[in-house]
C-alpha atoms as a PDB file:
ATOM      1  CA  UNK A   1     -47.192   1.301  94.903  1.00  0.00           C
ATOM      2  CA  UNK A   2     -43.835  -0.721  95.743  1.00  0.00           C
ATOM      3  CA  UNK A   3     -46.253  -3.120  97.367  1.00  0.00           C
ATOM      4  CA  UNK A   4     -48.655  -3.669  94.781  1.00  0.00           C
ATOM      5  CA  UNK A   5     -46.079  -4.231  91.886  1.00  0.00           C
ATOM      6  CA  UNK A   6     -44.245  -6.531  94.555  1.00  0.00           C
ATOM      7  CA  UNK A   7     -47.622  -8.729  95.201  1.00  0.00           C
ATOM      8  CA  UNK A   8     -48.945  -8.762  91.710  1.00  0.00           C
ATOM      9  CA  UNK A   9     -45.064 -10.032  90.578  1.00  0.00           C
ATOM     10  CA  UNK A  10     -45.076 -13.252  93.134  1.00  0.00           C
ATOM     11  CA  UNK A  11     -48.918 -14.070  92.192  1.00  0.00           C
ATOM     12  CA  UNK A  12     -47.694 -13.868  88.331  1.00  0.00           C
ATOM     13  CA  UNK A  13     -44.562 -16.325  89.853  1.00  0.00           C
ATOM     14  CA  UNK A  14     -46.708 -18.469  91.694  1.00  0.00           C
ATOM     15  CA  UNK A  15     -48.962 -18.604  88.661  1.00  0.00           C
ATOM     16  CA  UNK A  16     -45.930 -19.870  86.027  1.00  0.00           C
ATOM     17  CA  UNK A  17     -44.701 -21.776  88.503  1.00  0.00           C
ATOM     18  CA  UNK A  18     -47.775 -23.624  88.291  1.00  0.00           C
ATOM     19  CA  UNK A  19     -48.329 -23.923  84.632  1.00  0.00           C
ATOM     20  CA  UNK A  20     -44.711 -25.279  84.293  1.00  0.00           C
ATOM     21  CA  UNK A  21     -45.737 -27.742  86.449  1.00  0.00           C
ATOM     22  CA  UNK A  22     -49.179 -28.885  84.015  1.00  0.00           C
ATOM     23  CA  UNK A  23     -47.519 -28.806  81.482  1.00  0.00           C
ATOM     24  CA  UNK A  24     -44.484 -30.685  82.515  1.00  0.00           C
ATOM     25  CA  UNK A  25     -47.340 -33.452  84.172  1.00  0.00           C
ATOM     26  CA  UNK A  26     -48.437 -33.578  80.509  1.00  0.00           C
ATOM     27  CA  UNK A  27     -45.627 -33.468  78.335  1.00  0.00           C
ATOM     28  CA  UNK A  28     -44.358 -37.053  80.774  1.00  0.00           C
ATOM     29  CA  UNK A  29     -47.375 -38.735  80.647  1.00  0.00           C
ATOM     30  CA  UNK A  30     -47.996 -41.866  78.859  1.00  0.00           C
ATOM     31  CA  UNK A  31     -49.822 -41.958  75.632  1.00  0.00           C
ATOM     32  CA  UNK A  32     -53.437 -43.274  75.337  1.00  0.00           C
ATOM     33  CA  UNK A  33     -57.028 -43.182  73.403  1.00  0.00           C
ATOM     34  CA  UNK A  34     -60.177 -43.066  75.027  1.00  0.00           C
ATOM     35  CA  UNK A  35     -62.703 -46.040  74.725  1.00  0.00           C
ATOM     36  CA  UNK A  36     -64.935 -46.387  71.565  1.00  0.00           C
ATOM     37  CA  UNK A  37     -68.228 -47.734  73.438  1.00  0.00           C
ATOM     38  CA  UNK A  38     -69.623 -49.201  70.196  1.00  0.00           C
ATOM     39  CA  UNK A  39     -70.128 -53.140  70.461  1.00  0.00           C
ATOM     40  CA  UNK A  40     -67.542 -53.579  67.855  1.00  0.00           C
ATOM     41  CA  UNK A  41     -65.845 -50.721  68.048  1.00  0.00           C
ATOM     42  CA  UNK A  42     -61.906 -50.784  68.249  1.00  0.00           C
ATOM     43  CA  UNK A  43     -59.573 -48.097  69.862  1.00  0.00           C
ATOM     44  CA  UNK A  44     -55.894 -48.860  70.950  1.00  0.00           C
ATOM     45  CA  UNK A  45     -52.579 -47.493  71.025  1.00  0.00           C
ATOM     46  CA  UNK A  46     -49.951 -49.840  69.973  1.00  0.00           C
ATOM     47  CA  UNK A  47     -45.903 -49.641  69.865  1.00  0.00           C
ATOM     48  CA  UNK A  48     -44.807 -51.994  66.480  1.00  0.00           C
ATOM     49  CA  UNK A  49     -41.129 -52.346  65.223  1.00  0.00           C
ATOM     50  CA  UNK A  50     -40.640 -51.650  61.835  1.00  0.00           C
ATOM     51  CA  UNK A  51     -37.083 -52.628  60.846  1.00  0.00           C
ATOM     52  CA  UNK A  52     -35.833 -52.123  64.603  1.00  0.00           C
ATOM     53  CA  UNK A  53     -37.629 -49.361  64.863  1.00  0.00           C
ATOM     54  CA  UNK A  54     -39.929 -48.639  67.494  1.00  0.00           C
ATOM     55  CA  UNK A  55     -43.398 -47.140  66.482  1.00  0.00           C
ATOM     56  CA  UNK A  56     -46.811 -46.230  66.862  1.00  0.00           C
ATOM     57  CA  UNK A  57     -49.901 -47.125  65.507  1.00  0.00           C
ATOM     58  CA  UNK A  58     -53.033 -45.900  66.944  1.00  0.00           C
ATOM     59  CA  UNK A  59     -56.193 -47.889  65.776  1.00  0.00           C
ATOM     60  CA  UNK A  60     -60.045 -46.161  66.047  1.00  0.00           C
ATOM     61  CA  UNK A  61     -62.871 -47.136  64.268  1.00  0.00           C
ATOM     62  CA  UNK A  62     -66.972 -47.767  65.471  1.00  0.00           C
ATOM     63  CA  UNK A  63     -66.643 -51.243  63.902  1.00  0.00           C
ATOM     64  CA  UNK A  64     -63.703 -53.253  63.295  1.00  0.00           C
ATOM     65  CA  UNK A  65     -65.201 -55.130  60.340  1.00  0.00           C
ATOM     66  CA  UNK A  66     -65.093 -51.140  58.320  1.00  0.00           C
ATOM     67  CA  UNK A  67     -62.644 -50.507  55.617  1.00  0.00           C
ATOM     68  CA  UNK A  68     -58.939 -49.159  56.876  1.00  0.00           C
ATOM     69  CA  UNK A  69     -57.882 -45.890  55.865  1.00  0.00           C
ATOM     70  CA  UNK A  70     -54.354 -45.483  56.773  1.00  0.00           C
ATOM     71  CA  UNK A  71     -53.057 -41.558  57.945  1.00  0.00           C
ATOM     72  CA  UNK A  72     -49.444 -40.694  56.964  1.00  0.00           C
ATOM     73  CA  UNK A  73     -48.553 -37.451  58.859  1.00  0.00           C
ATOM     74  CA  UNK A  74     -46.196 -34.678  57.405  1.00  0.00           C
ATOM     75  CA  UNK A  75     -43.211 -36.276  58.390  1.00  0.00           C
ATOM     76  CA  UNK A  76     -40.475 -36.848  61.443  1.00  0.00           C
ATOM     77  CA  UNK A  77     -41.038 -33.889  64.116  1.00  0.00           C
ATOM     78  CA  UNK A  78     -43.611 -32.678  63.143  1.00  0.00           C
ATOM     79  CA  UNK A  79     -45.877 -35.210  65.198  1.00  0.00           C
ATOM     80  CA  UNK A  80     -49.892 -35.215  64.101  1.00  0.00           C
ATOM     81  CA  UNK A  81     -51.196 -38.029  66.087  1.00  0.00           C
ATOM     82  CA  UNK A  82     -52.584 -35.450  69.276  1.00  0.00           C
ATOM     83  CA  UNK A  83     -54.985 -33.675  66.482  1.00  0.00           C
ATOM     84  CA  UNK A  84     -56.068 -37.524  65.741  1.00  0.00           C
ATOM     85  CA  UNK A  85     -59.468 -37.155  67.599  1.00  0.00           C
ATOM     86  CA  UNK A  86     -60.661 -34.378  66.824  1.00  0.00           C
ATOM     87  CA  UNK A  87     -59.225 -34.621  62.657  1.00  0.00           C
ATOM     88  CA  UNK A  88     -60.798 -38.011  61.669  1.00  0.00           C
ATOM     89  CA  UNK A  89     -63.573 -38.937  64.292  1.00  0.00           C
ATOM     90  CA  UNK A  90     -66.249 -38.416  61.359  1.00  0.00           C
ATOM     91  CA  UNK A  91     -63.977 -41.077  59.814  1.00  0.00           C
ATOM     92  CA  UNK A  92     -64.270 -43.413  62.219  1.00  0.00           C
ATOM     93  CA  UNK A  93     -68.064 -43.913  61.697  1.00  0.00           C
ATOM     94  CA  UNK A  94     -67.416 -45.576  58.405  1.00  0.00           C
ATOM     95  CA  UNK A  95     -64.052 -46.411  58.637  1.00  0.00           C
ATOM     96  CA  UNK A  96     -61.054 -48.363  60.986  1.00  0.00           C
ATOM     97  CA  UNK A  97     -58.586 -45.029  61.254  1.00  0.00           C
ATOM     98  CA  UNK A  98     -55.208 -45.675  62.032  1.00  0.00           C
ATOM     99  CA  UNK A  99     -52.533 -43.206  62.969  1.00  0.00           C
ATOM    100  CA  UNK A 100     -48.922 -44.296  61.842  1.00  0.00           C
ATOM    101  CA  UNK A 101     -46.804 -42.032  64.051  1.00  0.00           C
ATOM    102  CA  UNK A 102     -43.536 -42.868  62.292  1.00  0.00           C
ATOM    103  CA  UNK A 103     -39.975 -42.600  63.333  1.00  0.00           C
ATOM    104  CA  UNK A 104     -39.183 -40.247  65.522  1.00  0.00           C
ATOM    105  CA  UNK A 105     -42.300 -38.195  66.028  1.00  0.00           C
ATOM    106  CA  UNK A 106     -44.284 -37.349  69.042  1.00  0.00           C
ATOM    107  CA  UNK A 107     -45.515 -41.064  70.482  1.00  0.00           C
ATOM    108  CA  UNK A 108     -41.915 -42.220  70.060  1.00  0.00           C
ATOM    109  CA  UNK A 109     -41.027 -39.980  73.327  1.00  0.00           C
ATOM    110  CA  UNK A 110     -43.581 -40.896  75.628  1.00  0.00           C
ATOM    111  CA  UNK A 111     -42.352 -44.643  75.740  1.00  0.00           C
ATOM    112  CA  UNK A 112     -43.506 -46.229  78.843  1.00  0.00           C
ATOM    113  CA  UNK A 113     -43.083 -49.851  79.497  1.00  0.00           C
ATOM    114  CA  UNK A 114     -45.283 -50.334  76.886  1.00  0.00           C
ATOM    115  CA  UNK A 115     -44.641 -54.201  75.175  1.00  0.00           C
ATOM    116  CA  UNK A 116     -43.199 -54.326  71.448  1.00  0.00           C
ATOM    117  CA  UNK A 117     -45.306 -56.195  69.423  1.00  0.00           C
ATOM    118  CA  UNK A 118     -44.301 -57.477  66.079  1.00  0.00           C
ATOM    119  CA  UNK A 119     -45.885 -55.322  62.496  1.00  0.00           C
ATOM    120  CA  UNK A 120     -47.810 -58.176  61.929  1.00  0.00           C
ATOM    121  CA  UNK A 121     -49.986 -58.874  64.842  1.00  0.00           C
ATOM    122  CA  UNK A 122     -50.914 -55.124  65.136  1.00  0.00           C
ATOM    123  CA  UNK A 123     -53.987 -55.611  62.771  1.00  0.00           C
ATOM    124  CA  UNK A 124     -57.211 -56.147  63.838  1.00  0.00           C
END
């Protein structure tokens, strides 16, 4: 019995040990957005200073030349822009979506070499 309880504990180890490590290869790597395959379809994930700070926009839509709507999530740390794709992809038949991931939220900590480009060129 010893045995068993002793085998089934190091699987159940081996087995955290390895979802530590997914979700640790997750939680470090660097933000993106899949393609929008539409001939004028838009989808990027851009870091903008706002008044020194750094931010992110991200910018979907199945044709650039659609009205804007603009999504405000609920405020710093408590990060929205993950749900993005699944929350507003109806939206982005019709409309240009972007994602302002303000100050502080969840974007804002997977920084990676990613260039600073100024408020104003971030439109499309």
């Amino acid at each position: 019995m010893r045995q068993i309880v002793g085998s089934v504990l190091k699987w159940l180890a081996v087995v955290m040990c390895a979802l530590l490590i997914i979700a640790g290869a997750l939680w470090f790597r660097p933000a993106w957005t899949p393609t929008i395959r539409a001939p004028r379809g838009t989808a990027s994930l851009e870091q903008v200073e706002l008044n020194g700070s750094r931010q992110w926009l991200l910018i979907r839509g199945q044709d650039r030349d659609q009205p804007l709507v603009l999504f405000l999530h609920g405020g710093p740390g408590m990060p929205a822009m993950y749900l993005a794709h699944a929350s507003t992809r109806e939206l982005e038949r019709d409309f240009v979506v972007v994602h302002w991931d303000r100050h502080f939220a969840q974007a804002m900590r997977q920084v990676r070499d990613v260039p600073c480009v100024a408020a104003r060129s971030a439109r499309h």
